[in-house]
C-alpha atoms as a PDB file:
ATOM      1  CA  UNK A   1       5.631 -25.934 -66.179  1.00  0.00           C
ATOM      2  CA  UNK A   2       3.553 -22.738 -65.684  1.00  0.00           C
ATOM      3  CA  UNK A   3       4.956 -19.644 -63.715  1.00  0.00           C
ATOM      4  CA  UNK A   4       2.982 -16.510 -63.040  1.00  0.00           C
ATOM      5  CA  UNK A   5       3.526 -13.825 -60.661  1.00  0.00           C
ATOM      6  CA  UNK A   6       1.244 -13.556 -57.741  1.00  0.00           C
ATOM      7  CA  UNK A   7       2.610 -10.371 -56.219  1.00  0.00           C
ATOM      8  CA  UNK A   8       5.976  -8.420 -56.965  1.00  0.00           C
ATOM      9  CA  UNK A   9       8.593 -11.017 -55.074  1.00  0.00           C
ATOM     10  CA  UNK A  10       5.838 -13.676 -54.992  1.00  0.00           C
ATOM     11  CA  UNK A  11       5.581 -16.458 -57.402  1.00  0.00           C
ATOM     12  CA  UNK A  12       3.039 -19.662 -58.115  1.00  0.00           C
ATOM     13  CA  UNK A  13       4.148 -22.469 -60.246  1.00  0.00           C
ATOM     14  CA  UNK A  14       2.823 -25.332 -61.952  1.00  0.00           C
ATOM     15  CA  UNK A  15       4.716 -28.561 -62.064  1.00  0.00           C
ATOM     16  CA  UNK A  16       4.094 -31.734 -63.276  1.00  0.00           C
ATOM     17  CA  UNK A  17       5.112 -34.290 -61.363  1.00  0.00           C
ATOM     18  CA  UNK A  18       8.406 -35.229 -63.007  1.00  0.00           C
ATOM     19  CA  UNK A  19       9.236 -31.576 -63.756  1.00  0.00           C
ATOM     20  CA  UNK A  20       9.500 -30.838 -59.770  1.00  0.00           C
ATOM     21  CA  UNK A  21      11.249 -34.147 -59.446  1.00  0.00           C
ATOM     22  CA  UNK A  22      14.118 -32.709 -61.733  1.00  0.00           C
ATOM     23  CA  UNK A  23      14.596 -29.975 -60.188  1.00  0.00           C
ATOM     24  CA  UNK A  24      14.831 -31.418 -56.702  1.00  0.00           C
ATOM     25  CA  UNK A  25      16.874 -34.065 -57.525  1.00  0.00           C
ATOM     26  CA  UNK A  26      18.951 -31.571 -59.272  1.00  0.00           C
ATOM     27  CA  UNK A  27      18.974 -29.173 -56.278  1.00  0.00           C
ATOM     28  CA  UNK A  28      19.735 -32.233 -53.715  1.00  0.00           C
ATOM     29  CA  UNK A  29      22.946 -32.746 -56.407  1.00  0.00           C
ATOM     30  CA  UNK A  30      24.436 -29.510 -55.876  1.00  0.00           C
ATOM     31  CA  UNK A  31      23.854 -29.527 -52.066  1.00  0.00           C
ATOM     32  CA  UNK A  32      25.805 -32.509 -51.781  1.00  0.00           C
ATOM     33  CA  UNK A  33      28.456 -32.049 -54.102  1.00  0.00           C
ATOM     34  CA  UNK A  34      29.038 -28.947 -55.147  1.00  0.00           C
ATOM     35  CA  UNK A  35      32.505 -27.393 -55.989  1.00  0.00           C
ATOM     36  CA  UNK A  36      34.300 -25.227 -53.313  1.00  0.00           C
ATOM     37  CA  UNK A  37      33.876 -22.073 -54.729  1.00  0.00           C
ATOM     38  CA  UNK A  38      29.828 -22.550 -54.779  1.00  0.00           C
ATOM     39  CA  UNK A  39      29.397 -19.935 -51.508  1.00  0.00           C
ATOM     40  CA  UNK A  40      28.182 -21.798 -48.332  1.00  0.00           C
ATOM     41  CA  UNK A  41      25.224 -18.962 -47.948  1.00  0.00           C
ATOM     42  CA  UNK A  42      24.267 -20.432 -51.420  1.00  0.00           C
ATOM     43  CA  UNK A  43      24.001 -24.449 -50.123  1.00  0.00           C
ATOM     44  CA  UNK A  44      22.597 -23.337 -46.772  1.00  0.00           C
ATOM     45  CA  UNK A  45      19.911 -21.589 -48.731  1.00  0.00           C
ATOM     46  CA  UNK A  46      19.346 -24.307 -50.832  1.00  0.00           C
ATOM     47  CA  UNK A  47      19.247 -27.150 -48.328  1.00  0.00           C
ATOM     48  CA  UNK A  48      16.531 -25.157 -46.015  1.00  0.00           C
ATOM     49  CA  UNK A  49      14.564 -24.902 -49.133  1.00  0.00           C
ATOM     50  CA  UNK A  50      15.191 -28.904 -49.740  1.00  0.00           C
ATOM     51  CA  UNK A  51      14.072 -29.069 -45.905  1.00  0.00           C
ATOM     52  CA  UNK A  52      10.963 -27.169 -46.451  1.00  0.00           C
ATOM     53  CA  UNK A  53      10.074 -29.360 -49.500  1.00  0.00           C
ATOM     54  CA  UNK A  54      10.434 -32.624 -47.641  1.00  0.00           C
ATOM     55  CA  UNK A  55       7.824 -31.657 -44.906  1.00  0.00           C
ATOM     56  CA  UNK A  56       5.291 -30.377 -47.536  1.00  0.00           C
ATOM     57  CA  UNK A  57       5.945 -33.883 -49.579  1.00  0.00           C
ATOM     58  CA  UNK A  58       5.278 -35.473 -45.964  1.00  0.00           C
ATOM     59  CA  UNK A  59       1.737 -33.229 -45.411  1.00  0.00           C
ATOM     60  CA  UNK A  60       0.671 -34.232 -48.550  1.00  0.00           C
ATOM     61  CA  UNK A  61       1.228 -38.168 -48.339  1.00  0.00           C
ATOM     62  CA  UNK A  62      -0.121 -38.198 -44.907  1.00  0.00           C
ATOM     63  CA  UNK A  63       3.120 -38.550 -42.887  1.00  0.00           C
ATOM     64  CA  UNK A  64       4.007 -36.111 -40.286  1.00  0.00           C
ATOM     65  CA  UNK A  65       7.936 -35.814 -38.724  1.00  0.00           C
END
């Protein structure tokens, strides 16, 4: 994994393949079962970046909706 900073708030990574896969997998975990006193902001958050993520996976293979 590579991080560098683009811009102040703005940040371009590197992933391999199974790197991003971790962490999504890891994300999609905590959206659907994370303990009660994880804030709903937090999982809203998290699942509209999940959301955003699908679609670019789906651009990228080819598949739209």
């Amino acid at each position: 994994m590579e991080l560098e900073r683009v811009r102040p708030m703005v940040l371009r990574g590197t992933f391999h393949a199974y790197e991003l896969a971790a962490l999504t997998a890891a994300a999609r975990f905590v959206v659907e079962s994370a303990p009660a006193e994880v804030p709903k902001e937090s999982l809203d958050q998290l699942a509209q970046l999940l959301s955003e993520y699908d679609q670019q996976v789906r651009r990228l293979s080819g598949r739209q909706g």
